[in-house]
Protein backbone atom coordinates (compact mmCIF):
# COMPACT_ATOMS: atom_id res chain seq x y z
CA UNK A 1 -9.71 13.02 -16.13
CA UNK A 2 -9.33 11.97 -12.65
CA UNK A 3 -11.42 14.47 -11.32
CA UNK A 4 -14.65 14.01 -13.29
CA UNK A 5 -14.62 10.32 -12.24
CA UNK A 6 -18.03 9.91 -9.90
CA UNK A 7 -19.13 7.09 -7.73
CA UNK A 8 -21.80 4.46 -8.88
CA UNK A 9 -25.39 5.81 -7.08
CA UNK A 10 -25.53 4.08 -3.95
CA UNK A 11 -29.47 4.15 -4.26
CA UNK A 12 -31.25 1.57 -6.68
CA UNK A 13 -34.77 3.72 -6.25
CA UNK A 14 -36.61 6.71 -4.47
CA UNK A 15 -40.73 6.18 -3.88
CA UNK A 16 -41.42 9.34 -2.24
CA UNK A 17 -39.87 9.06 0.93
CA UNK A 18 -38.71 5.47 1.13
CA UNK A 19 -35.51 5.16 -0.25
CA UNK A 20 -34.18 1.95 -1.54
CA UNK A 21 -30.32 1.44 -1.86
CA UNK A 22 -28.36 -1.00 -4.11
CA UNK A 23 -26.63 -2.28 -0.77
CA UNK A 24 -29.98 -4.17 0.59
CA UNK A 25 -30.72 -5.25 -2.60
CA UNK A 26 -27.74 -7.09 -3.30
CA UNK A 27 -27.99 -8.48 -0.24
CA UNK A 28 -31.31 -9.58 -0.55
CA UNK A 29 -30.88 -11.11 -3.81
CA UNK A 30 -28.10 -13.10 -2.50
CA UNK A 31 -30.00 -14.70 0.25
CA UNK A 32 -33.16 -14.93 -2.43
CA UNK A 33 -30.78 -17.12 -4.18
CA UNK A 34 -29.56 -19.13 -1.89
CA UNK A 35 -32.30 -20.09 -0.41
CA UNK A 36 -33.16 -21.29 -4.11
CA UNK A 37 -30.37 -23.24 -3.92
CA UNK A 38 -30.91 -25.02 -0.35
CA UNK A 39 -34.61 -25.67 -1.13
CA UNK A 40 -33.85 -28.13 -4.08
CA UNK A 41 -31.21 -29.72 -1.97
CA UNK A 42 -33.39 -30.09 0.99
CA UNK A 43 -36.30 -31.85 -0.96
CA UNK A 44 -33.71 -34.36 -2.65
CA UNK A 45 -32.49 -35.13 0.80
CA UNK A 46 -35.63 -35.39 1.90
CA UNK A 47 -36.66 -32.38 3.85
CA UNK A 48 -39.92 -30.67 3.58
CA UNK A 49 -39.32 -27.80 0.66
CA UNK A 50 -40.95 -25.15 3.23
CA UNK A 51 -38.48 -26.18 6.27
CA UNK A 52 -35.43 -23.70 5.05
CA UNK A 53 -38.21 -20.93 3.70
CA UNK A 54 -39.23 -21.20 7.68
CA UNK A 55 -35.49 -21.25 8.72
CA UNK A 56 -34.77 -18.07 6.20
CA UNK A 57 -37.48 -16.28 7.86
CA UNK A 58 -36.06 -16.45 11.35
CA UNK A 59 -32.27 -16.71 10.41
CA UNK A 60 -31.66 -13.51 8.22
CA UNK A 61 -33.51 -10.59 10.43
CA UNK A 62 -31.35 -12.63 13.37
CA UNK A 63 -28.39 -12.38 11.14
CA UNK A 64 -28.64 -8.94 10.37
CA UNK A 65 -29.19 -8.00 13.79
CA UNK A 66 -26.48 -10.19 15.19
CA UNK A 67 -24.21 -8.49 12.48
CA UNK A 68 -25.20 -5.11 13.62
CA UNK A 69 -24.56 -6.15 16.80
CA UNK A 70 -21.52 -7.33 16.37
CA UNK A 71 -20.00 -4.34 14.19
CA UNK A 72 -21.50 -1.48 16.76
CA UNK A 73 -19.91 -3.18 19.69
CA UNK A 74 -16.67 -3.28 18.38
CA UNK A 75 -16.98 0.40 17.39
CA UNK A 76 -18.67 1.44 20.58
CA UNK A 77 -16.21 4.24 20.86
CA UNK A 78 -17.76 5.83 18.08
CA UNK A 79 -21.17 4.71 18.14
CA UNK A 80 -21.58 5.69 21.57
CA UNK A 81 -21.47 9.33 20.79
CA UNK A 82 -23.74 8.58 17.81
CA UNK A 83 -26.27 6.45 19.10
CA UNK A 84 -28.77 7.97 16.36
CA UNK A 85 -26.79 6.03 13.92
CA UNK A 86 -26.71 2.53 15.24
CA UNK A 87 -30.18 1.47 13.27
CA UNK A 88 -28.62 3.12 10.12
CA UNK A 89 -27.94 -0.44 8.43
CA UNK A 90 -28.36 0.64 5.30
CA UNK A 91 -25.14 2.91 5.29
CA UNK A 92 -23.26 -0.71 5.65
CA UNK A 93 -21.20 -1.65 9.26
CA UNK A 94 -22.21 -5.35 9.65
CA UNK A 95 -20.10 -7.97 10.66
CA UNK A 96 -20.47 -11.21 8.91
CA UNK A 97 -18.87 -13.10 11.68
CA UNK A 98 -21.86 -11.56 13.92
CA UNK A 99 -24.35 -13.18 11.45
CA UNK A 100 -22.78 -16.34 11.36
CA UNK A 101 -23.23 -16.52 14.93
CA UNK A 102 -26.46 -15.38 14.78
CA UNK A 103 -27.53 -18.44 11.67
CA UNK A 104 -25.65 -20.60 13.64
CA UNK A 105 -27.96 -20.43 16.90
CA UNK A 106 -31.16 -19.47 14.76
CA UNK A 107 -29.97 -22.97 12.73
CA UNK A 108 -29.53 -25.11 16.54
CA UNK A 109 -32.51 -23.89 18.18
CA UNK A 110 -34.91 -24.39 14.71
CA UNK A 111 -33.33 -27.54 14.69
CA UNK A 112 -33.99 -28.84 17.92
CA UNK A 113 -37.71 -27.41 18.26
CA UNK A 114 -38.43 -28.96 14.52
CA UNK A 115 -36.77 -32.71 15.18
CA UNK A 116 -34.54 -32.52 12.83
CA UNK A 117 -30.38 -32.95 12.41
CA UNK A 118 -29.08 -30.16 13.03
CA UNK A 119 -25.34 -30.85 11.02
CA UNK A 120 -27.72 -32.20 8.18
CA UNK A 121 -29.05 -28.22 8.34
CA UNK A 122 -26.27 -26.60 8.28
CA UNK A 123 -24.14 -28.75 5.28
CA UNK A 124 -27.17 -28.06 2.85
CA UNK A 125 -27.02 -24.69 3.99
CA UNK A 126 -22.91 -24.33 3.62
CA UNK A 127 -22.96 -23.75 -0.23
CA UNK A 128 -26.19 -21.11 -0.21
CA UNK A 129 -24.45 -19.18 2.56
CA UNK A 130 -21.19 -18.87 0.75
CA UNK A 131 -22.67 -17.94 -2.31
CA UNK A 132 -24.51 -15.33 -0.66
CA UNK A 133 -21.39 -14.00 0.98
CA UNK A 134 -19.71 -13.56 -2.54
CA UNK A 135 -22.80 -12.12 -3.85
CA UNK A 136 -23.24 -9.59 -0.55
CA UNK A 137 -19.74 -8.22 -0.88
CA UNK A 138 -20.83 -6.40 -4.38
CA UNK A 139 -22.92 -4.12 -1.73
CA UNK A 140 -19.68 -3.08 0.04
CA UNK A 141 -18.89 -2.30 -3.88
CA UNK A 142 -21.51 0.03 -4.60
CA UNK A 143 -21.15 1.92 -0.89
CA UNK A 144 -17.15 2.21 -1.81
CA UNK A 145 -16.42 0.16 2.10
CA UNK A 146 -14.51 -2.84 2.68
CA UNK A 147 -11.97 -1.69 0.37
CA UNK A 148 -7.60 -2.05 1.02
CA UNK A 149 -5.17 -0.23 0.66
CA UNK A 150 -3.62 2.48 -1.43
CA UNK A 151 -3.17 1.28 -4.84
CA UNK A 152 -2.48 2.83 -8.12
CA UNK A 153 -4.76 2.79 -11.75
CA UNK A 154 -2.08 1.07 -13.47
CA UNK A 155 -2.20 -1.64 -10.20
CA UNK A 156 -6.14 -2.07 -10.81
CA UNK A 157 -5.84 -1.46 -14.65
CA UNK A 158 -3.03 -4.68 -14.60
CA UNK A 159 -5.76 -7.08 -13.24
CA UNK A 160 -7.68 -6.58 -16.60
CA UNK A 161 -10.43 -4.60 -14.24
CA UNK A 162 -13.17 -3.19 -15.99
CA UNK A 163 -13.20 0.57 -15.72
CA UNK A 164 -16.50 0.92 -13.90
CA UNK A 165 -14.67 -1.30 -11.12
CA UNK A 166 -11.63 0.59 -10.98
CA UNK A 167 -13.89 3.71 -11.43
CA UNK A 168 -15.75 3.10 -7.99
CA UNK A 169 -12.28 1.99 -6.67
CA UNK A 170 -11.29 5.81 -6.80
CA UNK A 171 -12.56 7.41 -3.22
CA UNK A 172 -11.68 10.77 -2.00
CA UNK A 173 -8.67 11.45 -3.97
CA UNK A 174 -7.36 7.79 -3.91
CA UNK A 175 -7.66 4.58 -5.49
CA UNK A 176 -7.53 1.42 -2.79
CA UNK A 177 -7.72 -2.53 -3.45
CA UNK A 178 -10.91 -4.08 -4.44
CA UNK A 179 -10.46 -6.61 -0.99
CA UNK A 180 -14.51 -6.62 -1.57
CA UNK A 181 -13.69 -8.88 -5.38
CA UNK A 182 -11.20 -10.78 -3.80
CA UNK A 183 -13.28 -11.91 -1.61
CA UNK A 184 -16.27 -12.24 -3.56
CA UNK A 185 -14.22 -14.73 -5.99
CA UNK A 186 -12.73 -16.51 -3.03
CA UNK A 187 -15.64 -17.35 -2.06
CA UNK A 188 -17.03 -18.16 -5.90
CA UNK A 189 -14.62 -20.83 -5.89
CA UNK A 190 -15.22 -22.28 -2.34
CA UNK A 191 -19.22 -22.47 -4.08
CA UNK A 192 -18.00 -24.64 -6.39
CA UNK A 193 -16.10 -26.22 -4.33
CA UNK A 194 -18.73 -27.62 -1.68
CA UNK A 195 -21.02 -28.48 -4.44
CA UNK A 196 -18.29 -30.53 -5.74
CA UNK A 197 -17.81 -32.06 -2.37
CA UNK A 198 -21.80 -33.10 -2.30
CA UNK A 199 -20.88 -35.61 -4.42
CA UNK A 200 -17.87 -37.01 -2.73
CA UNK A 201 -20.17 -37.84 0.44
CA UNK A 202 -18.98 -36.75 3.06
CA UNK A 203 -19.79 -37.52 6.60
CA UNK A 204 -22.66 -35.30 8.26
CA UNK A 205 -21.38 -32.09 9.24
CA UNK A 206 -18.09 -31.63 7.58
CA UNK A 207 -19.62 -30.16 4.46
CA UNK A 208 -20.32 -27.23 6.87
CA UNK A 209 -17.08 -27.39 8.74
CA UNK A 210 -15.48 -27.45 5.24
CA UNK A 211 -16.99 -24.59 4.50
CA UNK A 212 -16.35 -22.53 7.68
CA UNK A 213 -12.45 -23.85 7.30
CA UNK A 214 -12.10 -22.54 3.83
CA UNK A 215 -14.06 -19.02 4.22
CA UNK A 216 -11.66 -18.67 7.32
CA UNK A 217 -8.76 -18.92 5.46
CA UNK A 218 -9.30 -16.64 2.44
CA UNK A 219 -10.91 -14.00 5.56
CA UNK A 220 -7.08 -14.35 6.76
CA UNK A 221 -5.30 -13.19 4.54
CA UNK A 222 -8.01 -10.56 2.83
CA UNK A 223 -8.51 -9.24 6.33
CA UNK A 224 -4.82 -8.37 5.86
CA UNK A 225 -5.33 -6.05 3.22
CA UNK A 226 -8.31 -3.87 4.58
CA UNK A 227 -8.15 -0.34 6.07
CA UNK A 228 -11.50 -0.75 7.99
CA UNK A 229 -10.81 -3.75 10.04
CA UNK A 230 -12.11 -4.31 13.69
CA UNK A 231 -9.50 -4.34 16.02
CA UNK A 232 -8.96 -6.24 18.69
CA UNK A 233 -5.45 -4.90 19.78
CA UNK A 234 -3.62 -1.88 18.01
CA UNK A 235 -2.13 -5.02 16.41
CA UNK A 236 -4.45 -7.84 16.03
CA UNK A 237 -7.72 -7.90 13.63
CA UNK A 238 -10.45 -9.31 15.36
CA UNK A 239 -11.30 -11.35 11.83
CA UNK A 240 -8.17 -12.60 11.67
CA UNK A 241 -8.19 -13.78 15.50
CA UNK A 242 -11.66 -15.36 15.04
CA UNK A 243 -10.88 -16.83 11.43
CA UNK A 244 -7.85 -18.66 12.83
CA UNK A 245 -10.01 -19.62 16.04
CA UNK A 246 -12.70 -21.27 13.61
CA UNK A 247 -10.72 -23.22 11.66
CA UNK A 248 -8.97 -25.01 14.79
CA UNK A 249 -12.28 -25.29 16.53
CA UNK A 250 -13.59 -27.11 12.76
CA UNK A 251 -10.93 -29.54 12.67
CA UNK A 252 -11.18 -30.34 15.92
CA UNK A 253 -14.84 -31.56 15.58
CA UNK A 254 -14.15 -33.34 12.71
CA UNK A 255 -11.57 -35.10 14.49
CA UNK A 256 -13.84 -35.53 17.27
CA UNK A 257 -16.97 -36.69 15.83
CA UNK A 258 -15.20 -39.23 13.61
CA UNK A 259 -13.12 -40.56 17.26
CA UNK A 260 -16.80 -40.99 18.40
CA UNK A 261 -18.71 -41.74 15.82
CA UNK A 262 -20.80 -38.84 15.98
CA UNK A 263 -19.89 -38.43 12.37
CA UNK A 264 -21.10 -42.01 11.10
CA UNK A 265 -23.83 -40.78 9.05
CA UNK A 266 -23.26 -39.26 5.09
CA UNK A 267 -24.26 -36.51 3.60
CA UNK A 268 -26.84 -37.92 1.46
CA UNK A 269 -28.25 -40.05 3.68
CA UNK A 270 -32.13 -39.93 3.96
C-alpha cells in the first residue's frame, strides 16, 4: 500500500513549453489576496485605493528576489557549483526572512518618495502579509519542502490529517512532519489576531511590530522541527537567530517610540 502512494503533481498546467507549477500559483494567490485585503483597509483609513496596488507592484518582484537572495547565499556552497540553478525559483529555496527585508525597504523608500507614514504602511499591511505567509506555505506542500522530521502514519493519522496530506507527507521512503501546516495555522491565527487588534487601536506602528513579534515566535519553535534549515553554525538556525533578534529589536521600538512619543498617533487615525 505504501508503495503505490504518489506525490500530488507539482505542476498546475503545461501550454506548450511554458510550464506553470502549483508552487507560484499559490503564492500568487496569496499575495492576490492580500492585497484585497489591504486595499479596503487603506481606503477606510484614508489612503488612495491604488497606493498599495503601486506598492504590490514594486514590493513582491523585490521580495522574491530578496528571498532568492537570501536562500542562495546561505547555500552558496552548493549553489556555487550550480550556478545554472540559482534563477530556478520555481523549484522553491526562498527565504521569507529575505523578503521581509526586501518589503520592508521597498515599504520605507515608497513611503518616503510618496509622503506618506511609513508605520501607517506597514500596520495595514501586517494582516495581508501574514495571511499570505499561511497561504504561501501550501506551495512548500505541493513541492514536498519545508517539511520535519521523521514521523510515523499513525503520528500524522492521530492529528485527524486528511489522507491526501499525510499522502504528500510520504517522501522517498519516509513520512516527515507537516512543519509547512503548522505554520500555515500559526499564522491563520496571528490573521485573526491583528484584525482583532484593528479594533483595539493601537498606536501607529505596533500593529506591525505585533505582527513581526508573533510570526517570530511560532518561526522559533517550527524552525526547530525542520530538516532543511539554514544554518548559521553546525548548531544554530539562522531563523531561529534572526526570529529571536526581531522580536527584541520590536519591543524595543515600541518601548522607544512610546518614551518619545513617536508612537502618539492611532491606528485609525486619518
Amino acid at each position: 500500500m505504501v508503495a503505490n502512494i504518489q506525490p500530488l503533481d507539482r505542476v498546475a498546467l503545461e501550454i506548450g513549453p511554458l510550464t506553470i507549477y502549483w508552487y507560484g500559483i499559490i503564492i500568487g494567490f496569496g499575495a492576490l489576496l492580500g492585497l484585497y485585503i489591504a486595499v479596503r483597509e487603506s481606503k477606510r483609513l484614508g489612503i488612495n485605493s491604488e497606493t498599495f496596488v503601486d506598492l504590490v507592484m514594486i514590493a513582491v518582484p523585490v521580495a522574491i528576489i530578496c528571498a532568492r537572495i537570501y536562500y542562495v547565499a546561505f547555500e552558496w556552497h552548493y549553489y556555487k557549483d550550480n550556478v545554472g540553478e540559482i534563477i530556478k525559483i520555481w523549484e522553491g529555496g526562498i527565504a521569507i526572512h529575505g523578503a521581509l527585508i526586501g518589503s520592508f525597504l521597498t515599504a520605507y523608500v515608497f513611503s518616503k518618495v510618496k509622503d506618506l507614514s511609513f508605520w501607517k504602511l506597514v500596520d495595514i499591511a501586517a494582516p495581508s502579509i501574514i495571511l499570505g505567509q499561511a497561504i504561501g506555505r501550501w506551495g512548500n506542500f505541493m513541492n514536498q519542502e519545508a517539511h520535519g522530521g521523521e514521523v510515523t502514519r499513525e503520528f500524522l493519522e492521530g492529528l485527524y490529517l486528511p489522507d491526501w496530506i499525510i499522502n504528500q507527507m510520504y517522501i522517498e521512503g519516509a513520512y516527515y512532519h507537516p512543519t509547512f501546516l503548522y505554520e500555515s495555522i500559526w499564522n491563520l491565527i496571528g490573521f485573526a489576531l491583528l484584525i482583532g487588534l484593528r479594533r483595539v487601536n493601537l498606536r501607529r506602528g505596533e500593529l506591525f511590530l505585533t505582527y513581526v513579534i508573533y510570526y517570530s515566535i511560532g518561526r522559533f519553535f517550527v524552525e526547530g522541527l525542520r530538516t532543511d534549515s539554514l544554518m548559521l553554525t553546525d548548531s544554530l538556525r539562522i531563523a531561529q537567530v534572526i526570529s529571536i533578534v526581531l522580536i527584541v529589536i520590536s519591543i524595543g521600538i515600541i518601548i522607544y517610540r512610546r518614551k518619545t512619543g513617536l508612537a502618539d498617533k492611532r491606528y485609525n487615525e486619518l
